[in-house]
PDB file of N, CA and C in Angstrom:
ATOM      1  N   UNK A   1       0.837  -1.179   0.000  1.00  0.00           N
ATOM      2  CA  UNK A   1       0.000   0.000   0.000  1.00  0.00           C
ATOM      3  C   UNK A   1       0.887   1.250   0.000  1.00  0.00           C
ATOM      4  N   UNK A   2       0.925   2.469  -1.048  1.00  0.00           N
ATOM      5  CA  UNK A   2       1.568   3.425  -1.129  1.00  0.00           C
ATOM      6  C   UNK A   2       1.011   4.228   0.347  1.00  0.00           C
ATOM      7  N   UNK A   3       1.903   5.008   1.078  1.00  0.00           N
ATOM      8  CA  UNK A   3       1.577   5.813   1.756  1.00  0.00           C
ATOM      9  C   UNK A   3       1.187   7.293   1.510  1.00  0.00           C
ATOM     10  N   UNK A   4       0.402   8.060   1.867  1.00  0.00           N
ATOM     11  CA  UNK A   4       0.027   9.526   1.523  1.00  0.00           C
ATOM     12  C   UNK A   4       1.061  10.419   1.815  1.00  0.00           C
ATOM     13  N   UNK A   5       1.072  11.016   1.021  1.00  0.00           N
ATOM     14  CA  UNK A   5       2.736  12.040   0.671  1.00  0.00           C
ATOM     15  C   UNK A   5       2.210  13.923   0.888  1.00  0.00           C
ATOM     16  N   UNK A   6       2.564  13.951   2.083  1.00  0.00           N
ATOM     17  CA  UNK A   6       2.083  15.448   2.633  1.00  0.00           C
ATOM     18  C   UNK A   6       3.506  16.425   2.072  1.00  0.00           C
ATOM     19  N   UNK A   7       2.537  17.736   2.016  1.00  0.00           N
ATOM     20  CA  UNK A   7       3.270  18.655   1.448  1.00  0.00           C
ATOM     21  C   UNK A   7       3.273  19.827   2.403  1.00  0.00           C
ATOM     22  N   UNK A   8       4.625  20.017   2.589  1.00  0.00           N
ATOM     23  CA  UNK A   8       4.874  20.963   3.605  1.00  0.00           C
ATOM     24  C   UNK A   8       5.558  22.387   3.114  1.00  0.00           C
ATOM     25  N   UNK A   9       4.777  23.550   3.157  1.00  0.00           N
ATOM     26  CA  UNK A   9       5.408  24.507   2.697  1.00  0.00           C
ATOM     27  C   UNK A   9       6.652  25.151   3.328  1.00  0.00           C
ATOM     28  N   UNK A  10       7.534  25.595   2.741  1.00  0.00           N
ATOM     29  CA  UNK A  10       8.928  26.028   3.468  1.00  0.00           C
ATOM     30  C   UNK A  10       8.738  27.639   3.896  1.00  0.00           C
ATOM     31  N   UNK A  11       8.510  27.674   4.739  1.00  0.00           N
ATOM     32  CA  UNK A  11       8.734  29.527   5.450  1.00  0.00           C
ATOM     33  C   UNK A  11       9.853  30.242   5.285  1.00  0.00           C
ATOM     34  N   UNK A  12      10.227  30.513   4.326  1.00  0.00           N
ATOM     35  CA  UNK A  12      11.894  31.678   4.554  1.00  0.00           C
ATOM     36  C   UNK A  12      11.746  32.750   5.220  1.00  0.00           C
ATOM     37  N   UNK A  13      11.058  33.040   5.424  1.00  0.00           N
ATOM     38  CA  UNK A  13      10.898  34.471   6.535  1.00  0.00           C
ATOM     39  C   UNK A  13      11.681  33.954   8.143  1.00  0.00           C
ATOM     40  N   UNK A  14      10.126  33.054   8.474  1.00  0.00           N
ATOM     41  CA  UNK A  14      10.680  32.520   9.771  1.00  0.00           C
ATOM     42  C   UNK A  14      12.201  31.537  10.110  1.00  0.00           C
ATOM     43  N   UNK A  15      12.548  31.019   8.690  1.00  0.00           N
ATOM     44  CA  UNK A  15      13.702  30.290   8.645  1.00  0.00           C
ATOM     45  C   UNK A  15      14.941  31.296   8.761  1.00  0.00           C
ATOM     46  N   UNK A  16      14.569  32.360   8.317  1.00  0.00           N
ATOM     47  CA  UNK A  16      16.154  33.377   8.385  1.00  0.00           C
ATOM     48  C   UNK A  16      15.979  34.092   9.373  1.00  0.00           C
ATOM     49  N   UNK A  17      14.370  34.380  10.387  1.00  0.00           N
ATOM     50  CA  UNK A  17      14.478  34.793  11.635  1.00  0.00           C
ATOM     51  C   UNK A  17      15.120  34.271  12.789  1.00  0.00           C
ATOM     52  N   UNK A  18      14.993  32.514  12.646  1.00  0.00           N
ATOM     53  CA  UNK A  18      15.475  31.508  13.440  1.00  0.00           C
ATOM     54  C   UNK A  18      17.053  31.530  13.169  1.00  0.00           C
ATOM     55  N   UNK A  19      17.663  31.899  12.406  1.00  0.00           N
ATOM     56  CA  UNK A  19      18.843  32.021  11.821  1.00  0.00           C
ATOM     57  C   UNK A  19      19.591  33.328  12.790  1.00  0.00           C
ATOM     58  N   UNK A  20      18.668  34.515  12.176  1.00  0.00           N
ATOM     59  CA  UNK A  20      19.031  36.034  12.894  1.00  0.00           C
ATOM     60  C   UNK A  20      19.052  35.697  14.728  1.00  0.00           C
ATOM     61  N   UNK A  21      17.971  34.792  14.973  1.00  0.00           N
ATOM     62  CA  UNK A  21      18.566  34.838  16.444  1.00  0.00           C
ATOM     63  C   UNK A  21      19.608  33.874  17.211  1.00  0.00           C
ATOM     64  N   UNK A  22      19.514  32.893  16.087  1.00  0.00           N
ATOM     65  CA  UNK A  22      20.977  32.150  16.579  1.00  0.00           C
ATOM     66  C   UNK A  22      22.338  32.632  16.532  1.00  0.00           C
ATOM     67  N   UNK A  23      22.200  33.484  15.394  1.00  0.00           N
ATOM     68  CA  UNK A  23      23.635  34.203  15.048  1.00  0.00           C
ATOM     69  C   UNK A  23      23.897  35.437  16.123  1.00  0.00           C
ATOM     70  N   UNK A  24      22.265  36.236  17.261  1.00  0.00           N
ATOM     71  CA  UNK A  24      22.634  36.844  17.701  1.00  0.00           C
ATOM     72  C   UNK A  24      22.910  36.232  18.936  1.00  0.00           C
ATOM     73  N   UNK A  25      22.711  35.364  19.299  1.00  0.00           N
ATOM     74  CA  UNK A  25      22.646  34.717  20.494  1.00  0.00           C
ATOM     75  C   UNK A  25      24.123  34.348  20.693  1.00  0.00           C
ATOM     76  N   UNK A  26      24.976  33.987  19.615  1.00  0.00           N
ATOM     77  CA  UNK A  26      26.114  33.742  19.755  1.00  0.00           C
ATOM     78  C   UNK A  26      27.044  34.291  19.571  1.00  0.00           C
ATOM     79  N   UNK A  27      26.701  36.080  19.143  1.00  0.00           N
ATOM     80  CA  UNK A  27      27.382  37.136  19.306  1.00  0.00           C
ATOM     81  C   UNK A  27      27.658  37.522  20.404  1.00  0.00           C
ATOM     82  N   UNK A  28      26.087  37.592  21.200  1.00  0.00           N
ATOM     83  CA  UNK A  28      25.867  38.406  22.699  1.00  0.00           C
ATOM     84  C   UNK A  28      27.208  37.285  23.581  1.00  0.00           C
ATOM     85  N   UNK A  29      26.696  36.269  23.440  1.00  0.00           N
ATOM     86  CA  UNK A  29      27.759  35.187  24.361  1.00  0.00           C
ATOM     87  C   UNK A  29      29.192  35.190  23.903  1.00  0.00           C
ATOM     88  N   UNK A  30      29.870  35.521  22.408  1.00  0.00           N
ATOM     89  CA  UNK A  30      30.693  35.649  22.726  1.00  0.00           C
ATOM     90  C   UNK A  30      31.690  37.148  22.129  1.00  0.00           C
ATOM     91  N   UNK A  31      31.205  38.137  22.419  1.00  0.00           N
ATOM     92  CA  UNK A  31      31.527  39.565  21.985  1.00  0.00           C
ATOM     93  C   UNK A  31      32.326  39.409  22.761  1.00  0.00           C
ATOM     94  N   UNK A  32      33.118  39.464  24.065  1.00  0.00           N
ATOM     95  CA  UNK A  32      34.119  39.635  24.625  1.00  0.00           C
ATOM     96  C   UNK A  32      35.339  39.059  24.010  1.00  0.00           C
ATOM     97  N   UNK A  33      34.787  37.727  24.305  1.00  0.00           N
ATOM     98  CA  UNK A  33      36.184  36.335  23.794  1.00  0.00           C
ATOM     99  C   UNK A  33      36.726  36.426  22.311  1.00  0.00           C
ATOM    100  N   UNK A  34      36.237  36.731  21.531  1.00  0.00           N
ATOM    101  CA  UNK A  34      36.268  36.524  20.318  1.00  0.00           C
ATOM    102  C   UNK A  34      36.337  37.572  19.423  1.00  0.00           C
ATOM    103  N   UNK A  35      36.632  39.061  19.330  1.00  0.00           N
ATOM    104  CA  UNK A  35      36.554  40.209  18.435  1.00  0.00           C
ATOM    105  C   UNK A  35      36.248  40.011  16.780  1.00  0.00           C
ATOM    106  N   UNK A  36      37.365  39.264  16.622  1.00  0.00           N
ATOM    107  CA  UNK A  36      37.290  38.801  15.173  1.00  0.00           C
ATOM    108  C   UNK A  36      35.897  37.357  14.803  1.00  0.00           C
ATOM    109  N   UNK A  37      35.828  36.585  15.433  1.00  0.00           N
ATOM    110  CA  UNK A  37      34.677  36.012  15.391  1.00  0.00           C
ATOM    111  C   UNK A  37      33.385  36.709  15.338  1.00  0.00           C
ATOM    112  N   UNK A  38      33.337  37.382  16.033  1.00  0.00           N
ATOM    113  CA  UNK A  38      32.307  38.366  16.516  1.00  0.00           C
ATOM    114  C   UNK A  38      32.194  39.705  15.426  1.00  0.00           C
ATOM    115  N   UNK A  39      32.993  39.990  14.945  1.00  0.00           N
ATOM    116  CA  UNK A  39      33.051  40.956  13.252  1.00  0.00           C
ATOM    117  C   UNK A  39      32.342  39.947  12.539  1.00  0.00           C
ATOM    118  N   UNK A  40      32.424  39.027  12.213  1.00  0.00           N
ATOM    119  CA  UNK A  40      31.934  37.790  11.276  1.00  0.00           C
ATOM    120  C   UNK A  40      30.552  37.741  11.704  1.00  0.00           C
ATOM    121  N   UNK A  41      30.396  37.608  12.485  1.00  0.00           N
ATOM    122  CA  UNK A  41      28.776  37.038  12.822  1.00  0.00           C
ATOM    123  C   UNK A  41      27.902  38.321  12.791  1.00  0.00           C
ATOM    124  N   UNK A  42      28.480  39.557  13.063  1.00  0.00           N
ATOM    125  CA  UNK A  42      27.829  40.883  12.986  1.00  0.00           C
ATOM    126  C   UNK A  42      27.458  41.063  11.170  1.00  0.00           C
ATOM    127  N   UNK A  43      28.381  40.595  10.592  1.00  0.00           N
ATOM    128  CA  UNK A  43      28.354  40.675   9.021  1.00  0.00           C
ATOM    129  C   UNK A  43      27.158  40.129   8.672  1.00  0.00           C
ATOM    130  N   UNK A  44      27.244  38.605   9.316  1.00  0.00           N
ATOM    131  CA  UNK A  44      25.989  37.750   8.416  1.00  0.00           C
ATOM    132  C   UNK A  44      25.130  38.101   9.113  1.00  0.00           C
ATOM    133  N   UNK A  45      24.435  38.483  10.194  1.00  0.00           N
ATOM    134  CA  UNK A  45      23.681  39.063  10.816  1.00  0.00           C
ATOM    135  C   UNK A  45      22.985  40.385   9.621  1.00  0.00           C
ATOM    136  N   UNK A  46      23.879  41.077   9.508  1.00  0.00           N
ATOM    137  CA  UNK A  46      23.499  42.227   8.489  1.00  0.00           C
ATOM    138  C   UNK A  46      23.003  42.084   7.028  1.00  0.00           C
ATOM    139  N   UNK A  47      23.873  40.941   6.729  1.00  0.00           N
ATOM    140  CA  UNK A  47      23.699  39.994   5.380  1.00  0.00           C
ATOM    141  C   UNK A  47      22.067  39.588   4.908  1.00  0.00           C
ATOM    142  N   UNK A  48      21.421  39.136   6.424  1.00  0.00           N
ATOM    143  CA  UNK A  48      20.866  38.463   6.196  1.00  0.00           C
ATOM    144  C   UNK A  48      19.105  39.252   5.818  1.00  0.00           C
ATOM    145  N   UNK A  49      19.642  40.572   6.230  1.00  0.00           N
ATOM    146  CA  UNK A  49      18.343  41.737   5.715  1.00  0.00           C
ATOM    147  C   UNK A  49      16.806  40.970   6.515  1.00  0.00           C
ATOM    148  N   UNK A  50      17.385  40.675   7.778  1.00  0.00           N
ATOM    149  CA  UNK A  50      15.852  40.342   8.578  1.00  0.00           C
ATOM    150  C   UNK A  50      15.621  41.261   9.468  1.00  0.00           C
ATOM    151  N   UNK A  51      13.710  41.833   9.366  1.00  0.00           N
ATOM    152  CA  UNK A  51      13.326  42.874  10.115  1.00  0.00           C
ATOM    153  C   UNK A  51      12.951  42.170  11.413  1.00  0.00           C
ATOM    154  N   UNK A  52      13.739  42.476  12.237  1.00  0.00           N
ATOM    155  CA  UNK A  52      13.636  42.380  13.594  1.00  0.00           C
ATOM    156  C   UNK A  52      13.540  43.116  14.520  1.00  0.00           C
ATOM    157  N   UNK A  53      12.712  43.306  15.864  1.00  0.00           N
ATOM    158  CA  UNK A  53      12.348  44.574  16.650  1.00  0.00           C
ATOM    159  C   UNK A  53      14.007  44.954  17.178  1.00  0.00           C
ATOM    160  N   UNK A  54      13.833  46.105  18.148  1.00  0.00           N
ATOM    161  CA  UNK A  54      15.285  46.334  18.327  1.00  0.00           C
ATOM    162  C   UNK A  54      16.389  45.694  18.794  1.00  0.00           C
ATOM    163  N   UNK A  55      17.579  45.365  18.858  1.00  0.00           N
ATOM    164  CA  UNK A  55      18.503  44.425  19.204  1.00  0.00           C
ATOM    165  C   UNK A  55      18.852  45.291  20.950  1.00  0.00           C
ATOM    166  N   UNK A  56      18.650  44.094  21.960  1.00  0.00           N
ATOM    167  CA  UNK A  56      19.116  44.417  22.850  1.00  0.00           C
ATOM    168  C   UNK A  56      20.518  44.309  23.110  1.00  0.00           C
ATOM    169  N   UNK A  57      21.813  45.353  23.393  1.00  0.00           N
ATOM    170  CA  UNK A  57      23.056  44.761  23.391  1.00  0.00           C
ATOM    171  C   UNK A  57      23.485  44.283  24.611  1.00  0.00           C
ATOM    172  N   UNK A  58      23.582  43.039  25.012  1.00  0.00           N
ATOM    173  CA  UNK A  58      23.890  42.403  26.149  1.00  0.00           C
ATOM    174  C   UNK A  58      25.399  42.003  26.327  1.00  0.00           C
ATOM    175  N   UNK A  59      25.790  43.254  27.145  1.00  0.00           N
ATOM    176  CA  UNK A  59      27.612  43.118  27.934  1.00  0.00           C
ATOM    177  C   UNK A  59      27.811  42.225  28.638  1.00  0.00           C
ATOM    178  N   UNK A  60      28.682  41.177  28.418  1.00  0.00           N
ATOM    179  CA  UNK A  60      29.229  40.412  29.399  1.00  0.00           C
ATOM    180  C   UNK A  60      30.728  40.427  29.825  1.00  0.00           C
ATOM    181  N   UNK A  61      30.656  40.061  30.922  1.00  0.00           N
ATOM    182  CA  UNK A  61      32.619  40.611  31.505  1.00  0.00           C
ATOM    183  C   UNK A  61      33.021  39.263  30.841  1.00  0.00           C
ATOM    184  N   UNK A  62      34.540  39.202  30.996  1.00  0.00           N
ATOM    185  CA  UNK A  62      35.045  38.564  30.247  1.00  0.00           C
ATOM    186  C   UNK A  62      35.563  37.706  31.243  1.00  0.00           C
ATOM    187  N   UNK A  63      35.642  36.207  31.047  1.00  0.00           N
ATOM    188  CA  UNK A  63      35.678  34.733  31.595  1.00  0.00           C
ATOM    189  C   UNK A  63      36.574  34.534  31.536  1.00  0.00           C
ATOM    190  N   UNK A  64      36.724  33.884  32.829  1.00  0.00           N
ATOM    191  CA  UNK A  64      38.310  33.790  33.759  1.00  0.00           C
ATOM    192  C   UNK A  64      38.456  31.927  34.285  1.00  0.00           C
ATOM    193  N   UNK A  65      37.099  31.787  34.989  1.00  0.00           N
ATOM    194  CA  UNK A  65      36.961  30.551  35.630  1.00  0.00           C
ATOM    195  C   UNK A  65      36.609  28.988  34.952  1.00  0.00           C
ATOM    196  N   UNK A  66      37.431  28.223  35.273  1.00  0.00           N
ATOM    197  CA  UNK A  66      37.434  26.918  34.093  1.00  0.00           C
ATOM    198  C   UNK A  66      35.502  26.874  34.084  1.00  0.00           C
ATOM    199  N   UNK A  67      34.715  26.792  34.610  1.00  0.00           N
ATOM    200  CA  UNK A  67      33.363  26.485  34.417  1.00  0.00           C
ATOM    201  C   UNK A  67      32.830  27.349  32.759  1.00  0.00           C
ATOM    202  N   UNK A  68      33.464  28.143  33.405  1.00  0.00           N
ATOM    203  CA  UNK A  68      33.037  29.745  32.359  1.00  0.00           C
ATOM    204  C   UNK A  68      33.821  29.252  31.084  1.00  0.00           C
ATOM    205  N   UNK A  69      34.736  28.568  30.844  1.00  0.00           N
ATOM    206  CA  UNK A  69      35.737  28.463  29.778  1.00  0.00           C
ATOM    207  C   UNK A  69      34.935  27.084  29.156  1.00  0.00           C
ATOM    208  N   UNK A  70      34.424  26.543  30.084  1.00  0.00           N
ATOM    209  CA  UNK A  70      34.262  25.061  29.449  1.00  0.00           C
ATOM    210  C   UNK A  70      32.500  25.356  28.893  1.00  0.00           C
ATOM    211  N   UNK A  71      31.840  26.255  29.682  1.00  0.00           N
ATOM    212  CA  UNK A  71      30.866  26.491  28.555  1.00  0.00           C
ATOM    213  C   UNK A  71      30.735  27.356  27.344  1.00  0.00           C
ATOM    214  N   UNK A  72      32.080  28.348  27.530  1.00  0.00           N
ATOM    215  CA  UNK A  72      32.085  28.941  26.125  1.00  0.00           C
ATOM    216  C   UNK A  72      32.591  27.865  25.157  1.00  0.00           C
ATOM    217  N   UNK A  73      33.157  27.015  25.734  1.00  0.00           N
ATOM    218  CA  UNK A  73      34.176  25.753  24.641  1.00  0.00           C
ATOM    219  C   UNK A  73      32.589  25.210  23.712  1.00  0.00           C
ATOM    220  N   UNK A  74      31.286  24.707  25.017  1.00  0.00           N
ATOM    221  CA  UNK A  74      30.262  24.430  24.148  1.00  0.00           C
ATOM    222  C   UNK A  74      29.221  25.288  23.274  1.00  0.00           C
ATOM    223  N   UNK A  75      29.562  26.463  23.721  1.00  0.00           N
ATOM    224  CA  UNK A  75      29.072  27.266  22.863  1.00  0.00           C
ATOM    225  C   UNK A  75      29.506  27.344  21.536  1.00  0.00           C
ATOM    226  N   UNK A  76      30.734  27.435  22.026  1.00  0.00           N
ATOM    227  CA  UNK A  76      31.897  27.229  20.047  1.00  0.00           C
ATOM    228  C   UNK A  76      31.719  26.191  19.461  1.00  0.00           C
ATOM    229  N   UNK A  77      31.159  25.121  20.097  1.00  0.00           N
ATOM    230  CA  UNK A  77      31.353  23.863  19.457  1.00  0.00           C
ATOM    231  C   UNK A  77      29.777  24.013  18.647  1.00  0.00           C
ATOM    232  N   UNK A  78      28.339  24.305  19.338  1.00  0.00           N
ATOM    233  CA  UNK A  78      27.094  24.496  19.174  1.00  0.00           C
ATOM    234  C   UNK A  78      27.328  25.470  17.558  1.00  0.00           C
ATOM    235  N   UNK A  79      27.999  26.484  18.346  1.00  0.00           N
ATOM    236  CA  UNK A  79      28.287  27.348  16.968  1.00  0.00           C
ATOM    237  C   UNK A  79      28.822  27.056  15.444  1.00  0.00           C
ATOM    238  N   UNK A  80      29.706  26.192  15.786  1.00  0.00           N
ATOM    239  CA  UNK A  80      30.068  25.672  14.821  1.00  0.00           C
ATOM    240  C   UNK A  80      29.008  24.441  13.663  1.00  0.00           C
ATOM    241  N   UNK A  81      28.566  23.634  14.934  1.00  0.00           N
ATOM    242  CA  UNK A  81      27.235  22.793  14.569  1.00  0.00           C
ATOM    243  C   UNK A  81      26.218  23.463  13.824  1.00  0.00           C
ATOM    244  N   UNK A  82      25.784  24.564  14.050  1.00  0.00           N
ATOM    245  CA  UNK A  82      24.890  24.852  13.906  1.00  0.00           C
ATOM    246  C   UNK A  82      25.398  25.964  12.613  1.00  0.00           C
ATOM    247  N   UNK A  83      26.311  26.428  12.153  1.00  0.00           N
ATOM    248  CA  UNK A  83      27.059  27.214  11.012  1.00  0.00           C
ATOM    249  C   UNK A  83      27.104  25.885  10.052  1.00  0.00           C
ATOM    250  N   UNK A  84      27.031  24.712  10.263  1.00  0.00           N
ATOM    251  CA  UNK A  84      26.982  23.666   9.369  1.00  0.00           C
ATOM    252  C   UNK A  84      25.513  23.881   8.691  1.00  0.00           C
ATOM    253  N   UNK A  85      24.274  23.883   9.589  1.00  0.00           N
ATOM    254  CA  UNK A  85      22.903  23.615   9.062  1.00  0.00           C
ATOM    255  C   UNK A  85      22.427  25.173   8.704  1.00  0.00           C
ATOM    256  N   UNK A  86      22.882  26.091   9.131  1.00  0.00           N
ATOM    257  CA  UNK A  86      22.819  27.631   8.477  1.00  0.00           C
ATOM    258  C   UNK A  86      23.318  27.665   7.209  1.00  0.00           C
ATOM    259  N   UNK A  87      24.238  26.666   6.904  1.00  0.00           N
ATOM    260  CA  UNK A  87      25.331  27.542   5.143  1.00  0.00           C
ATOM    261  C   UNK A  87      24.364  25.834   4.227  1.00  0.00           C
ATOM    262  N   UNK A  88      24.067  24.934   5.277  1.00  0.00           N
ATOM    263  CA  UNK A  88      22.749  24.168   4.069  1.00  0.00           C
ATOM    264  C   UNK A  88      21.260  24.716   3.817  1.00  0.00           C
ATOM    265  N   UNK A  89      21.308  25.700   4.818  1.00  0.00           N
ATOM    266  CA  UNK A  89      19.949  26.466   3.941  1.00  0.00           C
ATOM    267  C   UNK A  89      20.226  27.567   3.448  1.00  0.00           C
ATOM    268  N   UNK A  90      21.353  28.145   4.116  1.00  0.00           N
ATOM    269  CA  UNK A  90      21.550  29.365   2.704  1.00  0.00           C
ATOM    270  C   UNK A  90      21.914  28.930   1.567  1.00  0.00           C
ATOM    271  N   UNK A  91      22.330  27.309   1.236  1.00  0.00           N
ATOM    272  CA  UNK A  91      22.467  27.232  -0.036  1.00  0.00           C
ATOM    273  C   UNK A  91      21.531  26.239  -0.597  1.00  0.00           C
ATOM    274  N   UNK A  92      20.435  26.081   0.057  1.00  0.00           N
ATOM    275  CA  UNK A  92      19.284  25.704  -0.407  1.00  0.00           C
ATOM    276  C   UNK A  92      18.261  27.098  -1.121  1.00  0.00           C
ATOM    277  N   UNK A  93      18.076  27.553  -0.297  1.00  0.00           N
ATOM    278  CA  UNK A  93      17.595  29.112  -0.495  1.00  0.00           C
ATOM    279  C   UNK A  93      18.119  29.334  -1.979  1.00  0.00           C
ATOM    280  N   UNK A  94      20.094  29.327  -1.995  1.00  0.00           N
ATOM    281  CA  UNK A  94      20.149  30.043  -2.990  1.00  0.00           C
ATOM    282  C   UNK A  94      19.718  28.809  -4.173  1.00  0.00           C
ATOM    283  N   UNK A  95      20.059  27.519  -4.538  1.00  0.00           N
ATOM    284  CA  UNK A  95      19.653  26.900  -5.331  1.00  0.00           C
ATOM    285  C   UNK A  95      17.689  26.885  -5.773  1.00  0.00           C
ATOM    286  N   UNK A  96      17.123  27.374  -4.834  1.00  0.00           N
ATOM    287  CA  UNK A  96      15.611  27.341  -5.159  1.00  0.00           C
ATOM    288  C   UNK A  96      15.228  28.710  -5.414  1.00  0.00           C
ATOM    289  N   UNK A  97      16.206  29.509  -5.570  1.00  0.00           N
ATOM    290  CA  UNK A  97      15.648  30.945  -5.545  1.00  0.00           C
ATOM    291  C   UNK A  97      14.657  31.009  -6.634  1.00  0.00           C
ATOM    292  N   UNK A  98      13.604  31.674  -6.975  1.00  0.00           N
ATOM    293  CA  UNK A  98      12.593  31.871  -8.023  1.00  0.00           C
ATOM    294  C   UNK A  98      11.697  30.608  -8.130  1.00  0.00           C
ATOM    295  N   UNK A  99      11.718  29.432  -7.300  1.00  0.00           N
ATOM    296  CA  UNK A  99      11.080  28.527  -7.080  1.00  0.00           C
ATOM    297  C   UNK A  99       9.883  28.116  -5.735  1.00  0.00           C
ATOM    298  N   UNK A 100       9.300  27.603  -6.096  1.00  0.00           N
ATOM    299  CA  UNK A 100       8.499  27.343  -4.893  1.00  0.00           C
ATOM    300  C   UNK A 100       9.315  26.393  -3.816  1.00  0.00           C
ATOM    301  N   UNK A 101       9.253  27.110  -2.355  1.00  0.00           N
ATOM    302  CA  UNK A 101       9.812  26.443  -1.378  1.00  0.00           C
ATOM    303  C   UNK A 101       8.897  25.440  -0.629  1.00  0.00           C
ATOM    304  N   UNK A 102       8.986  24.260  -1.335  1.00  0.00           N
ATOM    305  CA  UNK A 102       8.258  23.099  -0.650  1.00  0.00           C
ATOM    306  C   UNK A 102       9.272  22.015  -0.180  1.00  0.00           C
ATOM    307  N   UNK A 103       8.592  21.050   0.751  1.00  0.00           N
ATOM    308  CA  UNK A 103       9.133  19.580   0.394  1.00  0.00           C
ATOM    309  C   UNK A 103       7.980  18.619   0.767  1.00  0.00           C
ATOM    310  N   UNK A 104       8.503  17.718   0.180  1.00  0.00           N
ATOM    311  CA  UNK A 104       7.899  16.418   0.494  1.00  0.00           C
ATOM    312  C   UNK A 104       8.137  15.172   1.499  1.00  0.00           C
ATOM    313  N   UNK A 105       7.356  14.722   2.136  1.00  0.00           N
ATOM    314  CA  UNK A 105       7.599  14.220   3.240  1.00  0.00           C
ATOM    315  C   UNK A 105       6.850  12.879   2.769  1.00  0.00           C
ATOM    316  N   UNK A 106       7.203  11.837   3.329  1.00  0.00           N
ATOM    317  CA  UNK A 106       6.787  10.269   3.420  1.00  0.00           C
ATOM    318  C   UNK A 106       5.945  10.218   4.096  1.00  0.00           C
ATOM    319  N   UNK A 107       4.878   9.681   5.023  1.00  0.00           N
ATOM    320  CA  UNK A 107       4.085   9.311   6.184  1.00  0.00           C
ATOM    321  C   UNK A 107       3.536   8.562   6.329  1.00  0.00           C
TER     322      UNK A 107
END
């Protein structure tokens, strides 16, 4: 028996909002540690032309204590993870541009 094949529309709005706040989330956490990292992520942040209400800028002092070191370590690591599944939909995005953003799902 074939199964019924649902169609799920793709949101790019909300997909590059979810994007804009991961990228800010991992600015705010690491603007101290990182200057040059932190130029980079301000870029694609800007890149990414999403209207968002105002950006709160959240200062943090700069981390001294192994606890503090070992969760920025997972933050970098998250960051990195997650810069993997950000640059497969920006280059999904760009391969479907002028196309309808769907997919198809099994069920």
């Amino acid at each position: 028996m074939c199964e019924k094949i649902n169609r799920t529309v793709f949101n790019e709005v909300a997909c590059l909002k979810a994007i804009h706040e991961d990228l800010k989330t991992f600015k705010d956490e690491l603007q101290e540690e990182s200057p040059s990292l932190n130029a980079v992520i301000k870029e694609m942040i800007r890149s990414l032309k999403v209207e968002v209400n105002e950006e709160k800028n959240v200062k943090k002092g700069l981390c001294t204590s192994f606890n503090c070191k070992l969760k920025q370590c997972k933050v970098i690591l998250f960051y990195h993870l997650r810069s993997v599944t950000i640059s497969r939909v920006l280059n999904y995005l760009r391969s479907t541009n002028g196309k309808e953003h769907s997919t198809n799902f099994n069920k």
